[in-house]
N, C-alpha and C. Protein backbone atom coordinates (compact mmCIF):
# COMPACT_ATOMS: atom_id res chain seq x y z
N UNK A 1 -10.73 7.30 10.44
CA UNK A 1 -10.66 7.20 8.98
C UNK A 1 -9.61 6.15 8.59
N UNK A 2 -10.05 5.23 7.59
CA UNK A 2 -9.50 4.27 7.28
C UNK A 2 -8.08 4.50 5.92
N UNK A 3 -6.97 4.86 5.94
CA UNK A 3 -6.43 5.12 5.13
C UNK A 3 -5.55 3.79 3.87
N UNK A 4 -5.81 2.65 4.63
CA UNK A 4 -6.01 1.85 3.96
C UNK A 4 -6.85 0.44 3.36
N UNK A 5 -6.62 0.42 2.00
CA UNK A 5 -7.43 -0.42 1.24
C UNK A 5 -7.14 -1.38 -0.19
N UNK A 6 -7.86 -1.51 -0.06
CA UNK A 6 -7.67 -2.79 -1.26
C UNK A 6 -7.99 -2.54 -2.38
N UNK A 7 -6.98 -2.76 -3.42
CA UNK A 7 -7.42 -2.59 -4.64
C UNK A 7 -7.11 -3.58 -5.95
N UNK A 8 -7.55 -4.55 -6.57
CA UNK A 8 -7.06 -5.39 -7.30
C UNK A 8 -6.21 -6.69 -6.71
N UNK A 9 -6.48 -6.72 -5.25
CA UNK A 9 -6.45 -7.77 -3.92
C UNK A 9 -4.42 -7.33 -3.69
N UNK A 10 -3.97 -6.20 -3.89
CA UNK A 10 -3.29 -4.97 -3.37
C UNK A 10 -3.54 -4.29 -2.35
N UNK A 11 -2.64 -4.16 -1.28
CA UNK A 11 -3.11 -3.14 0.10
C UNK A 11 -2.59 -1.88 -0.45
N UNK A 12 -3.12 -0.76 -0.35
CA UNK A 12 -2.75 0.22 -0.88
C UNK A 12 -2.78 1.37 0.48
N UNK A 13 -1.71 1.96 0.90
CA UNK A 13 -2.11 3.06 1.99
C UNK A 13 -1.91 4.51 1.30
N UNK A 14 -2.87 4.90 1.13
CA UNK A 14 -3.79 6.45 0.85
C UNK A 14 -2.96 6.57 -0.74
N UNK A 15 -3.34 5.49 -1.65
CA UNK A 15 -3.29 5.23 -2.76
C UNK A 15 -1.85 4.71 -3.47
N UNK A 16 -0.92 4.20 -2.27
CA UNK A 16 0.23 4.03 -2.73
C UNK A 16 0.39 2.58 -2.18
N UNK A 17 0.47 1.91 -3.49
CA UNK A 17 0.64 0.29 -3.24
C UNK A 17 1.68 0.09 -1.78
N UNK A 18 1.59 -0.78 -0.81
CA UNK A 18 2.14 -0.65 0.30
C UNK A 18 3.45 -1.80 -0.64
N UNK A 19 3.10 -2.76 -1.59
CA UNK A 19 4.56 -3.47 -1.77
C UNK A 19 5.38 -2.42 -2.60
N UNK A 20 4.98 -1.44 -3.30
CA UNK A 20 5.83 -0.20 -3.97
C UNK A 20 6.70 0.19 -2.72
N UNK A 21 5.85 0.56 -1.71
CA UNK A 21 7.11 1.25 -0.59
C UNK A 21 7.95 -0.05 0.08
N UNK A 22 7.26 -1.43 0.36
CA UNK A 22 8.11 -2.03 1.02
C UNK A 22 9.01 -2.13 -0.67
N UNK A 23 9.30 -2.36 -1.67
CA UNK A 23 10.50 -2.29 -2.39
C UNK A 23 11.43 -1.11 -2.34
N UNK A 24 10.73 -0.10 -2.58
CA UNK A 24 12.06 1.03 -2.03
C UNK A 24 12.49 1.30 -1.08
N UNK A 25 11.64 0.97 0.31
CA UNK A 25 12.22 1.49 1.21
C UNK A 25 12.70 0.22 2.00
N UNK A 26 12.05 -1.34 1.95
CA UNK A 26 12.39 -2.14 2.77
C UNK A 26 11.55 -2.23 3.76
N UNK A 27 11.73 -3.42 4.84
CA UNK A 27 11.18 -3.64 6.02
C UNK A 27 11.68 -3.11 7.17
């Protein structure tokens, strides 16, 4: 199962923009 995807050319993993977490949490 694929938990991530694209949305509005956004990677999103299991509906949470992946650049939302890289800003809070970092690399």
């Amino acid at each position: 199962m694929n938990h991530f995807n694209y949305k509005n050319q956004q990677l999103f993993a299991e509906d949470v923009s992946v650049s939302d977490i890289i800003n809070q949490h970092g690399t």
